[in-house]
Protein backbone atom coordinates (compact mmCIF):
# COMPACT_ATOMS: atom_id res chain seq x y z
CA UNK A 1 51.51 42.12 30.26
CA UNK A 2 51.75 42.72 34.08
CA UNK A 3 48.39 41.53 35.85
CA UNK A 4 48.36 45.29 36.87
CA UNK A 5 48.34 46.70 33.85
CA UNK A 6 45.63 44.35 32.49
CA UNK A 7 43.59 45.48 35.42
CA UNK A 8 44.47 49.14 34.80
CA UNK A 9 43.68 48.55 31.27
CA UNK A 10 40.45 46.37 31.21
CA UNK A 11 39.44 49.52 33.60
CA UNK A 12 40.17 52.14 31.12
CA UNK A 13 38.34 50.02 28.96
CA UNK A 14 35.02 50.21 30.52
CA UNK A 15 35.11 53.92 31.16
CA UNK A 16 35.44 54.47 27.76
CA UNK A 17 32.78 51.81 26.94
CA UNK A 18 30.51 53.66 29.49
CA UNK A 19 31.19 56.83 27.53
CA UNK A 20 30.28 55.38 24.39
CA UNK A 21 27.08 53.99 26.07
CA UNK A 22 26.09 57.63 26.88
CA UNK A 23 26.27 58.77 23.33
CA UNK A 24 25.14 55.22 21.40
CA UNK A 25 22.04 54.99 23.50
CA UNK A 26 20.17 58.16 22.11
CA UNK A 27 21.79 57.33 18.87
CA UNK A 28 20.88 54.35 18.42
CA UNK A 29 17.22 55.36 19.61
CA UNK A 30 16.91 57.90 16.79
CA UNK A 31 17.80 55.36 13.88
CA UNK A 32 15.83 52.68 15.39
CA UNK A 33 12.58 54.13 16.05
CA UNK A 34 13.12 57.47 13.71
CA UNK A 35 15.17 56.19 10.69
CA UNK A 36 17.27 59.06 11.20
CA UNK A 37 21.00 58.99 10.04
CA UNK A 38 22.25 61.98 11.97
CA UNK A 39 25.90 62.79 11.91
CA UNK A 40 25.46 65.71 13.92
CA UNK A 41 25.30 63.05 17.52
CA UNK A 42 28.56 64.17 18.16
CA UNK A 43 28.04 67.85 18.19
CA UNK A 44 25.88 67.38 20.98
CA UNK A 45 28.33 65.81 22.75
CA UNK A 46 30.77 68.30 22.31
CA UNK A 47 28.04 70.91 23.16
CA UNK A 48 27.73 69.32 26.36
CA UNK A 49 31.66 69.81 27.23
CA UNK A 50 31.28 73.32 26.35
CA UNK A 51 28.60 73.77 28.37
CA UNK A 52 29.79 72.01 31.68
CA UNK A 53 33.19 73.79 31.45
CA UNK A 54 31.10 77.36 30.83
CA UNK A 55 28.48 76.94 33.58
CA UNK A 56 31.53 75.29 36.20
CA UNK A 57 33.18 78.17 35.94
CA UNK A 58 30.36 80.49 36.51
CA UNK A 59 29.12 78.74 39.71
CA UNK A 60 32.31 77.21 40.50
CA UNK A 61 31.42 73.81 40.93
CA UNK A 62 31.74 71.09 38.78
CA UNK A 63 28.40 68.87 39.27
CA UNK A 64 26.23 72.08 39.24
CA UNK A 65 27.95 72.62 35.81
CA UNK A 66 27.37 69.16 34.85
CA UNK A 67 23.78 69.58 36.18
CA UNK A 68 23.22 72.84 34.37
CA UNK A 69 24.57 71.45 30.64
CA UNK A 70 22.26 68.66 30.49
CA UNK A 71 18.89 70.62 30.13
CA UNK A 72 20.87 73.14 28.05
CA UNK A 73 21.54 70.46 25.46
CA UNK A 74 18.28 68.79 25.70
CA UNK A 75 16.77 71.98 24.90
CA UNK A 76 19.00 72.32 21.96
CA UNK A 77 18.20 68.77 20.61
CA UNK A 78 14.57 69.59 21.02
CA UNK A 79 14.87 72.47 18.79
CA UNK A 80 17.41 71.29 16.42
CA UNK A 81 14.34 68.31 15.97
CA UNK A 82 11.42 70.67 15.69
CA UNK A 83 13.26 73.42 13.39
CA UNK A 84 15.44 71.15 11.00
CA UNK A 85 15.16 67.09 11.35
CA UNK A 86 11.63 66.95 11.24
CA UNK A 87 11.86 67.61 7.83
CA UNK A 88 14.02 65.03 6.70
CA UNK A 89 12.00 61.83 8.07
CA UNK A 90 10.72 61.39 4.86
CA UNK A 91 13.64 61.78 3.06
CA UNK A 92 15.94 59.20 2.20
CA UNK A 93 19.48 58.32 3.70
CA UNK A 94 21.74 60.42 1.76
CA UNK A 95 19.68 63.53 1.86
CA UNK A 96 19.58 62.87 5.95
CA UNK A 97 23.69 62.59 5.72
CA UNK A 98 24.23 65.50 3.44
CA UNK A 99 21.69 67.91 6.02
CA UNK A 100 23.11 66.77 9.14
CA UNK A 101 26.68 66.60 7.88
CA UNK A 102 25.67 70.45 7.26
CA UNK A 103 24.90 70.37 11.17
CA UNK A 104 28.05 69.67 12.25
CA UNK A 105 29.86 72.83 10.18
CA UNK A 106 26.96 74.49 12.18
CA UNK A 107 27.78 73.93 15.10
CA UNK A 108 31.53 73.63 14.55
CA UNK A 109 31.39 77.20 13.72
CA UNK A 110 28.57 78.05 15.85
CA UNK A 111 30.90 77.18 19.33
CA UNK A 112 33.92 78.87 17.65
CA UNK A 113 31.81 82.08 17.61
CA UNK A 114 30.28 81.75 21.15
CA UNK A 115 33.97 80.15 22.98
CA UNK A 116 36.67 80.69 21.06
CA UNK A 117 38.70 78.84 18.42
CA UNK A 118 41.05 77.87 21.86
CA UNK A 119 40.58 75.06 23.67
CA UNK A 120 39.18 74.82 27.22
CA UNK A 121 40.71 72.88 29.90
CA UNK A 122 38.37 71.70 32.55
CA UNK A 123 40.16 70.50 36.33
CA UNK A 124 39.48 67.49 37.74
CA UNK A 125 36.81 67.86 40.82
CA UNK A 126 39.11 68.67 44.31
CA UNK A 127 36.47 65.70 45.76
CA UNK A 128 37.59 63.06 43.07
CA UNK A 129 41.13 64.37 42.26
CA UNK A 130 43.15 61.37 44.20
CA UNK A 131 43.58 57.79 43.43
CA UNK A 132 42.73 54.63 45.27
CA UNK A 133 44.30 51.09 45.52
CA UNK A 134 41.75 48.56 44.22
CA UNK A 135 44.64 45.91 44.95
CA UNK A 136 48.14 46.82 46.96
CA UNK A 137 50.43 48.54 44.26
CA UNK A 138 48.19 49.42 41.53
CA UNK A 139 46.38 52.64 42.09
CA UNK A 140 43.38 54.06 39.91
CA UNK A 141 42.42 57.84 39.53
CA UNK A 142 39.12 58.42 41.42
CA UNK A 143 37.74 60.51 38.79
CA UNK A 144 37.61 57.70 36.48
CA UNK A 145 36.21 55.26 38.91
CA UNK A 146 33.48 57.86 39.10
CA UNK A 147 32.93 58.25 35.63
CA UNK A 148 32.58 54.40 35.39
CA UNK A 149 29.62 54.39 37.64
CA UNK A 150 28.27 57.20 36.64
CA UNK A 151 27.80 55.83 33.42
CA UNK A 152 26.82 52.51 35.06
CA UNK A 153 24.03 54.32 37.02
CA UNK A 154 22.41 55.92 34.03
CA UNK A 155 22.37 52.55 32.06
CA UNK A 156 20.66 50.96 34.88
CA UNK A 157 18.24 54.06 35.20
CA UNK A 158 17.69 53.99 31.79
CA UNK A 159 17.02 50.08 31.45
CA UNK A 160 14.40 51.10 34.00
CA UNK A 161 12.82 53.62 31.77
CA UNK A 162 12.91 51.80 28.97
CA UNK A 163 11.71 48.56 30.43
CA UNK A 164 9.25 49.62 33.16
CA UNK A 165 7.35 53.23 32.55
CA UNK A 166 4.77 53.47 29.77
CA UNK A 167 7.48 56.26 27.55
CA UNK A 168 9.99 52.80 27.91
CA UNK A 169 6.90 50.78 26.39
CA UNK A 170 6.22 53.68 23.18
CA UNK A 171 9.92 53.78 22.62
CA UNK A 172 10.72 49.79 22.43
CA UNK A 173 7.32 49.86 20.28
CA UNK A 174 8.46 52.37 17.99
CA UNK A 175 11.73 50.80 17.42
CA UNK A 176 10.05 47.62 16.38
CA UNK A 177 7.16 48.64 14.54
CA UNK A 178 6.24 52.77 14.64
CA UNK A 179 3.89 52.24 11.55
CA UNK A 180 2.11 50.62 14.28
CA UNK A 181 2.23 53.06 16.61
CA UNK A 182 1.42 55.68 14.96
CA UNK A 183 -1.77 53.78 13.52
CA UNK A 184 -2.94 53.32 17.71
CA UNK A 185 -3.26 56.69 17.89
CA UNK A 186 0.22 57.83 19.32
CA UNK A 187 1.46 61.04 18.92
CA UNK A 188 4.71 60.86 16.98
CA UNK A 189 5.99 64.35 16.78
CA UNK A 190 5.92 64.15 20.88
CA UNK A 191 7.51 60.81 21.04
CA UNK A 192 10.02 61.66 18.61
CA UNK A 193 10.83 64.86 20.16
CA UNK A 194 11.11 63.46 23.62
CA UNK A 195 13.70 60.74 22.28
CA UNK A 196 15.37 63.19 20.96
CA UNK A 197 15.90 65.54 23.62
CA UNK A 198 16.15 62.74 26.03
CA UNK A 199 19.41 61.69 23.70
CA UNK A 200 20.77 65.10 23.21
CA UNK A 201 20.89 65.07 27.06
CA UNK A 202 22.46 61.30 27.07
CA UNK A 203 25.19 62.72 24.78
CA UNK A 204 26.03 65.97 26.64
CA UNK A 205 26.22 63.90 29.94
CA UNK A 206 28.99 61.71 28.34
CA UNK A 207 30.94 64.76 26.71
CA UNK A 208 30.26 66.53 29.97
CA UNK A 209 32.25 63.72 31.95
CA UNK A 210 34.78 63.29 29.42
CA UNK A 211 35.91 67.37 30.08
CA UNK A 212 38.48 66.63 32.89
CA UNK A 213 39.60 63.57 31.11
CA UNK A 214 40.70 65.23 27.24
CA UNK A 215 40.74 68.44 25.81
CA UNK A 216 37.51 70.46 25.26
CA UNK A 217 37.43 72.08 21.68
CA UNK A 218 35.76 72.41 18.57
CA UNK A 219 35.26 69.34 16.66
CA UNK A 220 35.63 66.69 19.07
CA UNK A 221 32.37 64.83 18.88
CA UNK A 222 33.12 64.47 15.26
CA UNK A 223 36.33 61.50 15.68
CA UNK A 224 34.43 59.86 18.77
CA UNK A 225 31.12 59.33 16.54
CA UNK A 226 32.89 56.95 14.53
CA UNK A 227 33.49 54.65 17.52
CA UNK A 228 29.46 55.12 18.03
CA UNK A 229 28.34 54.40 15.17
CA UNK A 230 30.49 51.02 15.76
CA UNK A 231 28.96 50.26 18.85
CA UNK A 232 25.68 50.73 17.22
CA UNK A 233 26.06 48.12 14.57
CA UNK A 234 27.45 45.70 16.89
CA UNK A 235 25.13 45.71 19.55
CA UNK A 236 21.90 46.26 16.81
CA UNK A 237 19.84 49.16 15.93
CA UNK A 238 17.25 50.37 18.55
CA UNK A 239 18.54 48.23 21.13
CA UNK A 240 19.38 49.47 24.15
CA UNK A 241 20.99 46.55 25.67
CA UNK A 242 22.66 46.07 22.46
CA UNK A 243 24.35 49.84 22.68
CA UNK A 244 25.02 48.77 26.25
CA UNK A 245 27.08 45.16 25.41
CA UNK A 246 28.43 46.76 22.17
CA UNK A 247 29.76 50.19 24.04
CA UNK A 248 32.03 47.43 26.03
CA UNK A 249 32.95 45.59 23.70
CA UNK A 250 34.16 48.09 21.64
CA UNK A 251 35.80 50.58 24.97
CA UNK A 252 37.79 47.39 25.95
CA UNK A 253 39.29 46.11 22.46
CA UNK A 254 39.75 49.90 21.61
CA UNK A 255 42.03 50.47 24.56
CA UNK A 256 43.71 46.73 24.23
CA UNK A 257 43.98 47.15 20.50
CA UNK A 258 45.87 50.39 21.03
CA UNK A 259 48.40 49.32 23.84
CA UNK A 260 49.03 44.90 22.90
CA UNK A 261 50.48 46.22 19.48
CA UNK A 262 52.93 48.79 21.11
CA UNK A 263 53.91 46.17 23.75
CA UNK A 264 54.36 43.59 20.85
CA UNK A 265 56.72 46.03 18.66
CA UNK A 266 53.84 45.80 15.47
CA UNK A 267 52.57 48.95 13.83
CA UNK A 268 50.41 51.35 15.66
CA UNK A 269 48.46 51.32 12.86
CA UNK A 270 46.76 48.22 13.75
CA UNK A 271 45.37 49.74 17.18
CA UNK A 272 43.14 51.64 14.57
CA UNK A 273 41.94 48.73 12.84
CA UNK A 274 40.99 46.65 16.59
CA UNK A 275 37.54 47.90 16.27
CA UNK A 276 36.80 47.33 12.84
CA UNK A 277 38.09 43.88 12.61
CA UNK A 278 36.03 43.32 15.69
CA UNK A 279 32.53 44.35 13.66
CA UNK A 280 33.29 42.46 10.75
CA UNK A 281 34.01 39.58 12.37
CA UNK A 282 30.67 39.86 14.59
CA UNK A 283 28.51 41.40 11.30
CA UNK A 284 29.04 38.20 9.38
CA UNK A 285 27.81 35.89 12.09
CA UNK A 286 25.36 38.50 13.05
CA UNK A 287 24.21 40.54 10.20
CA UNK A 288 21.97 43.05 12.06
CA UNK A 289 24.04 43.07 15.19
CA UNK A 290 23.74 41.06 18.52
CA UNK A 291 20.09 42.28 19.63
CA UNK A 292 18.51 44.11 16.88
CA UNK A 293 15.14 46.07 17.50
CA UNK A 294 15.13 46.70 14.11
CA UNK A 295 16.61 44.89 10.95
């Protein structure tokens, strides 16, 4: 392997780790501090693409789009939490599976209804269309570049949140111990609603972004949650910092595991297996992931 395509590569990597972030943090939030299994992450994120690409094209502009679909989504996670997974906090794993799993044929349908079974194809911003030479010879699509620090930007704004303001404090509190918090006088239902909105938004932000890159139709949270739910047990339940290093980890052997195997002549099968391989190896040195909030 050329130097420049590692570089290209281990770049491709981290914009799909960054993605992954987006998605695992509010994910990851919701099991750890909730309990929730919810397999319905993914619709949000495919909620947000369909809302960027609708609201673009009404204003034409892409950020205002991007800008519109994250309150749009929030507001749908907030009722999707008060009307339906409210009730299923008590409940035990499988009946949280079976109801959300119910969610995504919801929604599935739901979008096919409001957009169209066709898919919609969303142009690159005019602004971040071009490419750049980060070393002579080996140029790099702006757009990706962007989405890379985009996705760095939130993670550092949300380390903030999480770390410094007194929601940051209630939510790394709830992940370790919400008996607790709950007993101090906290008011759950709020808390739980906020973390859910505030990862409904996380999610639509990521499947927002990832409109110029791949297709936008129905169903396409549903193959990327898979990768999430990796990145979740890697880097620990209700850790944000643990979504964070996991989401890299598993962006960059994702896109090496797909392309080293093809360059090598072996089965393109084993690209699928990268990421896998990768968790069991790190699950039986680190049973509940490398910075678990919550065992």
């Amino acid at each position: 392997m050329s130097p420049l395509l590692f570089l290209e590569q281990t770049l491709n990597g981290l914009q799909l780790g960054v993605t992954l972030f987006l998605i695992a943090a509010g994910l990851t939030l919701v099991l750890g501090i909730m309990n929730l299994v919810n397999l319905a992450h993914g619709s949000l994120y495919m909620l947000g693409a369909f809302f960027a690409a609708s609201f673009a094209r009404l204003t034409g502009s892409f950020a205002l789009g991007v800008a519109l679909a994250l309150p749009a989504a929030a507001a749908v996670g907030y009722a999707v939490e008060r009307l339906i997974l409210r009730h299923l906090y008590a409940r035990d794993h499988l009946d949280q599976v079976l109801a959300t799993f119910g969610m995504i044929l919801f929604f599935n349908e739901l979008t096919k209804v409001i957009w169209g079974p066709m898919a919609l194809f969303v142009d690159v911003p005019k602004a971040l269309s071009g490419r750049v030479e980060l070393i002579p010879g080996a140029p790099y699509p702006v757009y990706r570049l962007a989405v890379l620090a985009a996705g760095l930007t939130v993670a550092v704004a949300l380390w903030w949140m999480i770390a410094r303001t007194r929601l940051g404090m209630l939510i790394r509190a709830g992940a370790s111990n919400r008996e607790m918090v709950g007993a101090l006088g906290v008011d759950i239902e709020r808390l739980y609603a906020a973390v859910f909105a505030l990862g409904a938004a996380l999610a639509a932000f990521a499947g927002a972004l990832a409109g110029p890159l791949y297709v936008v139709e129905i169903g396409m949270g549903d193959a990327i949650l898979i990768k999430v739910f990796v990145v979740i047990v890697i880097g620990g339940i209700g850790s944000i910092r643990g979504a964070f290093v996991g989401a890299l980890i598993v962006g960059i052997a994702d896109t090496f595991g797909r392309i080293l195997p093809a360059l090598a002549g072996l089965p393109a099968a084993l690209a699928e297996m990268a990421i896998y391989v990768l968790m069991a190896t790190i699950l039986f040195f680190r049973p509940t992931g490398l910075f678990a909030a919550r065992a």
